[in-house]
C-alpha atoms as a PDB file:
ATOM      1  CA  UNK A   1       0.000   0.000   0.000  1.00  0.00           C
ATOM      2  CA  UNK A   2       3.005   2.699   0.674  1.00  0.00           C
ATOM      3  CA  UNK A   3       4.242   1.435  -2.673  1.00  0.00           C
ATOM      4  CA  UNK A   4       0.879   2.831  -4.348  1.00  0.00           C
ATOM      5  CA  UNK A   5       0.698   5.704  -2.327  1.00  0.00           C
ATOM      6  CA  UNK A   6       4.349   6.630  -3.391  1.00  0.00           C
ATOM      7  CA  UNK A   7       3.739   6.246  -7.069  1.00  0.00           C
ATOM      8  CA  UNK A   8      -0.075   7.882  -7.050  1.00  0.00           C
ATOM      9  CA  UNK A   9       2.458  10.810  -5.619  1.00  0.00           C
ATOM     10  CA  UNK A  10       5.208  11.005  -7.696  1.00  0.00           C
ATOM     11  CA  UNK A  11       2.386  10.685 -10.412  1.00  0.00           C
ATOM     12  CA  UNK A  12       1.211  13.751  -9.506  1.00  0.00           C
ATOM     13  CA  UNK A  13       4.535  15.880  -8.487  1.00  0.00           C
ATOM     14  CA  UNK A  14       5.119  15.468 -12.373  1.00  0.00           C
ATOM     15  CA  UNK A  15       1.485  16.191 -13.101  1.00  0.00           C
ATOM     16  CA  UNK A  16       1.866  19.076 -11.357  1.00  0.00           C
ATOM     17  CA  UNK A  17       4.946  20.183 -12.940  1.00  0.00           C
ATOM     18  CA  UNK A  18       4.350  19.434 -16.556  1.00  0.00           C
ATOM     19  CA  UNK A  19       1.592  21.935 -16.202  1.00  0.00           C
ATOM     20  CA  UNK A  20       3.419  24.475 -14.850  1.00  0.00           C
ATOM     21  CA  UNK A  21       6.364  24.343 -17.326  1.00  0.00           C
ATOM     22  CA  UNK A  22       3.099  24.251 -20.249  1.00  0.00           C
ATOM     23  CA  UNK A  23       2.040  27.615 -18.637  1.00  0.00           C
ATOM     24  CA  UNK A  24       5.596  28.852 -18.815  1.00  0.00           C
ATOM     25  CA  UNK A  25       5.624  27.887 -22.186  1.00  0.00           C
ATOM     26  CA  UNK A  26       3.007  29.102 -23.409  1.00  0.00           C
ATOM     27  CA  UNK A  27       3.201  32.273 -21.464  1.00  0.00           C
ATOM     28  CA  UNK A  28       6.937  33.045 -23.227  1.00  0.00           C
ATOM     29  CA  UNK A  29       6.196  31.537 -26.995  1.00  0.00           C
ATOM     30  CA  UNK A  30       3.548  33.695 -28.687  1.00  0.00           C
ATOM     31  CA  UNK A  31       0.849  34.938 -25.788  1.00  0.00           C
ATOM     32  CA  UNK A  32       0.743  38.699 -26.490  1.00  0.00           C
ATOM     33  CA  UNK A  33       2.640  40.728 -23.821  1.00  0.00           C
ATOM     34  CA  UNK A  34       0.838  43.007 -21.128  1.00  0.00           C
ATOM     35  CA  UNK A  35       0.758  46.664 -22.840  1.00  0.00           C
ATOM     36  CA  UNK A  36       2.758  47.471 -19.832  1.00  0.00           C
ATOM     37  CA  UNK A  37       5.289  45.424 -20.372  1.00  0.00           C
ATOM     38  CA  UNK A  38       5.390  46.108 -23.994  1.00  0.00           C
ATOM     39  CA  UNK A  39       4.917  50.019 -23.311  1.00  0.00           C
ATOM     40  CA  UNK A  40       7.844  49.657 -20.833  1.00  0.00           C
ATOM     41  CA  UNK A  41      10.259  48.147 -23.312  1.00  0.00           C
ATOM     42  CA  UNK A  42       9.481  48.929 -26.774  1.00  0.00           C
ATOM     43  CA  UNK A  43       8.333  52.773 -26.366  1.00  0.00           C
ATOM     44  CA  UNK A  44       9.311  54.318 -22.963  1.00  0.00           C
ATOM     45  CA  UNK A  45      12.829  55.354 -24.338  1.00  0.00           C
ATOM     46  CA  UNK A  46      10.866  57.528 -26.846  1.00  0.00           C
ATOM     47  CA  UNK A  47       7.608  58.304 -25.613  1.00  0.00           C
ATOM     48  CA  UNK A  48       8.677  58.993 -21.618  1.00  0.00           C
ATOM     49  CA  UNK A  49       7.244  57.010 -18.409  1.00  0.00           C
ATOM     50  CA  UNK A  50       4.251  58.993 -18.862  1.00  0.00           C
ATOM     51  CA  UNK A  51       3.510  59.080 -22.189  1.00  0.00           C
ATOM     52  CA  UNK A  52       4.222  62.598 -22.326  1.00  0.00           C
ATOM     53  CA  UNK A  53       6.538  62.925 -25.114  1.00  0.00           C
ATOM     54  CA  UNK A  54       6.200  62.451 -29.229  1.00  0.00           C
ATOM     55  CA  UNK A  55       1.718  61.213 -28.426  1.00  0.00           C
ATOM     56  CA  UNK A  56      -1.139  63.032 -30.236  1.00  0.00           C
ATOM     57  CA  UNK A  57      -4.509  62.531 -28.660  1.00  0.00           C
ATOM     58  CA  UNK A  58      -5.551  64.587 -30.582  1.00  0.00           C
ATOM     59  CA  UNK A  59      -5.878  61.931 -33.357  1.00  0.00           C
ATOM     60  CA  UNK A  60      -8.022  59.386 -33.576  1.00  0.00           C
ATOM     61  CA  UNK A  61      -7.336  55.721 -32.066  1.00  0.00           C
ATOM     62  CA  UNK A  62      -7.421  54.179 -35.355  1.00  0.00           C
ATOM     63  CA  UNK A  63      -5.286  56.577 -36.826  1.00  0.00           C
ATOM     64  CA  UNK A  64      -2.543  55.726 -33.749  1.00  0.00           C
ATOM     65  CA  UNK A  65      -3.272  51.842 -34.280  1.00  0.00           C
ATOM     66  CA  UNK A  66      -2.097  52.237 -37.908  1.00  0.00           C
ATOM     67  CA  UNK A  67       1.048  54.601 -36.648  1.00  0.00           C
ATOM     68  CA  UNK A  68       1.681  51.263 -34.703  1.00  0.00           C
ATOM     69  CA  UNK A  69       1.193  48.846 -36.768  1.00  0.00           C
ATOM     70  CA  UNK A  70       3.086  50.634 -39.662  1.00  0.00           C
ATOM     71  CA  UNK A  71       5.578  52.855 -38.577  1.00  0.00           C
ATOM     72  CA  UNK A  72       5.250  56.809 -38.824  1.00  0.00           C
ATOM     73  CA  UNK A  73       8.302  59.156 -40.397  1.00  0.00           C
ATOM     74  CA  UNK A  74       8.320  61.689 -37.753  1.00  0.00           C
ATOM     75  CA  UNK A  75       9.759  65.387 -38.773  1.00  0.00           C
ATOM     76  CA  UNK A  76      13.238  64.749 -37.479  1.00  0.00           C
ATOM     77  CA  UNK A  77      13.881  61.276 -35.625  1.00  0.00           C
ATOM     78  CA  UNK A  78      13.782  58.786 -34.551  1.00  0.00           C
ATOM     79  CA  UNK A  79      11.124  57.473 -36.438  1.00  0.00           C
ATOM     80  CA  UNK A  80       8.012  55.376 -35.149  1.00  0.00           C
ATOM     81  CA  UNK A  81       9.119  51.690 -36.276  1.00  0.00           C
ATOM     82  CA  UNK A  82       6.357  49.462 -38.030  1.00  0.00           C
ATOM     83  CA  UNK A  83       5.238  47.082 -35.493  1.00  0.00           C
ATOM     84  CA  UNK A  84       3.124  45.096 -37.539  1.00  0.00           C
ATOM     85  CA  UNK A  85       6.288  43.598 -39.017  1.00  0.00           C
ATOM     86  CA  UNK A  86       7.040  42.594 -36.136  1.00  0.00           C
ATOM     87  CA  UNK A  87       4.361  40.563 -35.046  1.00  0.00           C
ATOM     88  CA  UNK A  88       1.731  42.859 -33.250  1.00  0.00           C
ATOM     89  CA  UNK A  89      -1.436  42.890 -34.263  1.00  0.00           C
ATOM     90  CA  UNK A  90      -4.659  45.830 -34.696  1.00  0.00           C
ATOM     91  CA  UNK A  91      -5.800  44.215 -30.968  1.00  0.00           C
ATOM     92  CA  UNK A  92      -2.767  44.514 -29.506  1.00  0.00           C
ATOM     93  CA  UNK A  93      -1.722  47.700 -30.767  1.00  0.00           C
ATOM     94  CA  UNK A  94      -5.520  49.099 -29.694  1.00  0.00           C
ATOM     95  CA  UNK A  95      -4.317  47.883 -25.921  1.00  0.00           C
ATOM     96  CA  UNK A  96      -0.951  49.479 -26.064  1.00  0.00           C
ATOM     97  CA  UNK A  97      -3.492  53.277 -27.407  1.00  0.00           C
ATOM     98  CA  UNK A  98      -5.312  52.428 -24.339  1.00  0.00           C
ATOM     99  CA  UNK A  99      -2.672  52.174 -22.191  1.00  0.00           C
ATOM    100  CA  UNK A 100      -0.558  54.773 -23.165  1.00  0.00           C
ATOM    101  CA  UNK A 101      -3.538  57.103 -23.160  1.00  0.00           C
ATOM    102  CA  UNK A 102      -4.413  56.107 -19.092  1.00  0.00           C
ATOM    103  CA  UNK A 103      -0.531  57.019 -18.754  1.00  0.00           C
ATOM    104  CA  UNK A 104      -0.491  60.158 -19.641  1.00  0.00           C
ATOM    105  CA  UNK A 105      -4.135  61.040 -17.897  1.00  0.00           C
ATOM    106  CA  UNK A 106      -2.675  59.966 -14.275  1.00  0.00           C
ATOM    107  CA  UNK A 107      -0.834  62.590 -12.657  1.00  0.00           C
END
C-alpha cells in the first residue's frame, strides 16, 4: 500500500509540474505581452514614463493603431518603427493606445 501511495504521488509531483512548465511555455512563446510590459520596453525610451513625449490625442485611435502597426516618419527622428512587421497585431496595438492614453491622464 506505501508502494501505491508513493507512485499515485510522484504521479502527480510530475502532473503538477508538466503543467506548470506548459504555462511557462506558453506564457513566453507567442501569448501577447501586457501593454505594460510592452509600453515599458518597446516605447518608454521615446515616448517617456508617462507618455508625455512624441503622443497626439488629438488623433483618432485608429489613426494611432495604424502609426503602430506601420511605422510613422516623424519630422526629425527617430522614427516610429512598423510594429506590424514585427508581429503585433490591430488588438494589440488598440491595448498598447489604451494604455498609453491612461498614462499620460494619471498625474
Amino acid at each position: 500500500m506505501r508502494k501505491l501511495s508513493a507512485i499515485i504521488a510522484g504521479l502527480s509531483a510530475t502532473a503538477l509540474l508538466s503543467g506548470m512548465l506548459v504555462v511557462v511555455a506558453a506564457r513566453t512563446q507567442g501569448t501577447p505581452a501586457e501593454p505594460a510590459e510592452v509600453y515599458k520596453t518597446k516605447c518608454v525610451a521615446c515616448h517617456g514614463k508617462k507618455a508625455e513625449k512624441k503622443f497626439d490625442t488629438t488623433i483618432s485611435d485608429d489613426q494611432m493603431v495604424e502609426a503602430i502597426l506601420k511605422g510613422k516618419k516623424a519630422a526629425k527622428p527617430p522614427n516610429m518603427p512598423a510594429y506590424g512587421e514585427k508581429g503585433v497585431t490591430a488588438e494589440q496595438a488598440k491595448a498598447l493606445v489604451d494604455y498609453m492614453k491612461q498614462l499620460k491622464a494619471t498625474p
